[in-house]
Every structure is written in C-alpha cells, then in structure tokens.
Protein backbone atom coordinates (compact mmCIF):
# COMPACT_ATOMS: atom_id res chain seq x y z
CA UNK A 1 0.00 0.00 0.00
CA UNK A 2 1.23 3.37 -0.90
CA UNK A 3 -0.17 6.83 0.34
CA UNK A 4 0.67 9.94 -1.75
CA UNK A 5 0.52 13.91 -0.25
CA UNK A 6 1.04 16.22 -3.07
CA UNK A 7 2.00 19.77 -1.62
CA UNK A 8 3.47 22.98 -2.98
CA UNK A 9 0.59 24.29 -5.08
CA UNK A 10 -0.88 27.90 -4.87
CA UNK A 11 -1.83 31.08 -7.01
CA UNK A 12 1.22 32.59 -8.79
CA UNK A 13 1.12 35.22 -11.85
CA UNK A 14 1.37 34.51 -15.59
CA UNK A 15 5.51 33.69 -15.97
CA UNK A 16 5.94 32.48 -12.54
CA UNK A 17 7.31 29.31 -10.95
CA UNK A 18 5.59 26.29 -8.36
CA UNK A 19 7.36 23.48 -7.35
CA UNK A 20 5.27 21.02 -6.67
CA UNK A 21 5.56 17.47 -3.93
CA UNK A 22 4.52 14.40 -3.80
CA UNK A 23 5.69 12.73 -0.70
CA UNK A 24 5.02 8.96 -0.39
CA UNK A 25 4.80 6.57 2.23
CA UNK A 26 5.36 2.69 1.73
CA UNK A 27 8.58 1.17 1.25
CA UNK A 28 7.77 0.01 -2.41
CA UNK A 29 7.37 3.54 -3.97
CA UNK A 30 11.01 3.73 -4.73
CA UNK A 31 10.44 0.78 -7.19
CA UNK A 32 7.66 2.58 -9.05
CA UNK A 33 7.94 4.76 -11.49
CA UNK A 34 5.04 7.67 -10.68
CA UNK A 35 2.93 10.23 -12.78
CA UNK A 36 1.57 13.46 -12.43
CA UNK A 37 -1.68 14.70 -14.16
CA UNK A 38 -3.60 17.59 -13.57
CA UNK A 39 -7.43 18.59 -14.30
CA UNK A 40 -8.64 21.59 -14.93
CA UNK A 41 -12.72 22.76 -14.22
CA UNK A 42 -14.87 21.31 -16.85
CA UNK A 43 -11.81 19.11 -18.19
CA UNK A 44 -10.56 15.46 -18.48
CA UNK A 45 -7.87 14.98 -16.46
CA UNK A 46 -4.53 15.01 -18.43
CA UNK A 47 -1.10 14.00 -18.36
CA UNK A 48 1.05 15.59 -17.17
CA UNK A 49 4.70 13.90 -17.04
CA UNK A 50 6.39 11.25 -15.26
CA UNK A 51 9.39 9.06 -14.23
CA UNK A 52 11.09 6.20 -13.98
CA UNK A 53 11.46 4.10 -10.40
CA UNK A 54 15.04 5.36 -10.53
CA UNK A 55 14.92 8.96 -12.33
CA UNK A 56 16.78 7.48 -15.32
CA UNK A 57 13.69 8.12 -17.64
CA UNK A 58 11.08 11.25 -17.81
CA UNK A 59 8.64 12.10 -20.47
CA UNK A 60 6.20 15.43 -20.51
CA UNK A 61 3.22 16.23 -22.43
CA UNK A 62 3.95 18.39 -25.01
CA UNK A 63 1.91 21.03 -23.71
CA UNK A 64 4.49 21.39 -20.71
CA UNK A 65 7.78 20.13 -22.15
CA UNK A 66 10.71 22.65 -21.76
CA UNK A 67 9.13 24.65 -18.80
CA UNK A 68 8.49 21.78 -16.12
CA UNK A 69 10.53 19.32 -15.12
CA UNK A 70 9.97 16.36 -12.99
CA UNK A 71 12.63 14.47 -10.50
CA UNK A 72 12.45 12.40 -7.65
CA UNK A 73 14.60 11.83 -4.15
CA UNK A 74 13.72 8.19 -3.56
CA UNK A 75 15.90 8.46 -0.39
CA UNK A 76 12.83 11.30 0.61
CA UNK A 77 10.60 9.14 -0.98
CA UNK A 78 9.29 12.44 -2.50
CA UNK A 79 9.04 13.10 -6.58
CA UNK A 80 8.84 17.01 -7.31
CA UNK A 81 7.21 18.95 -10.32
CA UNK A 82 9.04 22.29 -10.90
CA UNK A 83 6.65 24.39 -12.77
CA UNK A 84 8.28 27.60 -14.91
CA UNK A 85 7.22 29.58 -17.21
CA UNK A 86 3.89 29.28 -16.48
CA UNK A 87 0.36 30.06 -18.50
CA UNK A 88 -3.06 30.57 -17.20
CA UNK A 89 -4.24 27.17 -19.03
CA UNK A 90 -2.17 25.42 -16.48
CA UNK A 91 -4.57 26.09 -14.01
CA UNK A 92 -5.72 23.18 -12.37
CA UNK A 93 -6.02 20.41 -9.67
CA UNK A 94 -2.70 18.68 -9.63
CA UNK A 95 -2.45 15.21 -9.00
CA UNK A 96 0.34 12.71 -8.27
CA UNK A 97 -0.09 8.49 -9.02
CA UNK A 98 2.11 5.63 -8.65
CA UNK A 99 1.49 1.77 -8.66
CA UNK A 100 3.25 -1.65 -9.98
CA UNK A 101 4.11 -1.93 -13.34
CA UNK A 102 3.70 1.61 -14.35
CA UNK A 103 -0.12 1.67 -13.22
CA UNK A 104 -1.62 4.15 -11.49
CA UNK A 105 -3.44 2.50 -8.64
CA UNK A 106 -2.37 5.15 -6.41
CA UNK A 107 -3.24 8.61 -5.72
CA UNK A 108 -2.84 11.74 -3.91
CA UNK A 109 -5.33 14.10 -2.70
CA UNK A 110 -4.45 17.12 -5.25
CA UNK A 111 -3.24 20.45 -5.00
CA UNK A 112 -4.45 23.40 -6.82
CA UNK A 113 -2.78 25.35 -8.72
CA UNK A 114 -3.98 28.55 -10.16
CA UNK A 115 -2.38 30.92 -12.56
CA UNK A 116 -3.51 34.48 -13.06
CA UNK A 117 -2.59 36.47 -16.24
C-alpha cells in the first residue's frame, strides 16, 4: 500500500514558478515509477509527465515540455514537479499516481494550482 501527499501548489502570476511534492509513504514507492496529471474545471484529467522508479527516464506532455521538469529523491521518498514559465491554461487540480508496473493504482489528494494572467 502506498499513500501519496502532493503539496506545494498555490496562485502565482502569468511567468511564474511552483514546485510542486509528492511525498510517499510505503517502502515500495522507490520501485515505481510515478505520474503526475492535472485537471482543470470542466476538463478530463490530463497528463502531465512522469518518471522512472530510478529517475533514469522522464517524459512530458507536449503542452508542458521545456518549462516543467519532474525528479524524484527516492531516499525522501518524494518526486517534485518544478513548474516555470507558467500560463493561465495550467490552471488546475494537480495530482500525483504511482502503482506496480507503471499503473496508477495510487493517488494523492491534489493540490491546486492557479495561474492568473
């Protein structure tokens, strides 16, 4: 069983920066690689990017590529989202998931993020 906080969300201005948590509990989340997606009012949830169980591999949406990045400390058991750059349409409920095999049976409560232009 794995638990999943995500933290670090807020309002910020068009251009800004977030950096964004998701701290785990369970001993197995270092062996998972974990996602973030996001879902904005009215919208599917997307997305977003994620990593491999040991940071060696990250992929992005294309809609985010070259402003955020994603990383992980699996001696924190946390995985981070730095956010730059960022647009008004990336407004939206943030969401970390993790699971075996590259699933997401896992997830974390959200955090909102909300940028003004």
């Amino acid at each position: 069983q794995v638990q999943l906080v995500e933290s670090g969300g807020g309002l910020v201005q068009a251009g800004g920066s977030l950096s964004l948590s998701c701290a785990a509990s369970g001993r197995t989340f270092s062996s998972y690689a974990v996602a973030w997606f996001r879902q904005a009012p009215g919208k599917e949830r997307e997305f977003v990017a994620d990593i491999s169980w040991n940071g060696g591999t990250t992929s992005y949406a294309n809609s985010v590529k070259g402003r955020f990045t994603v990383s992980r400390d699996n001696a924190k058991n946390t995985v981070y989202l730095q956010m730059n750059s960022l647009k008004p349409e990336d407004t939206a409920v943030y969401y970390c998931a993790t699971g075996p095999g590259g699933r997401s049976d896992y997830w974390g409560q959200g955090t909102q993020v909300t940028v003004s232009s």
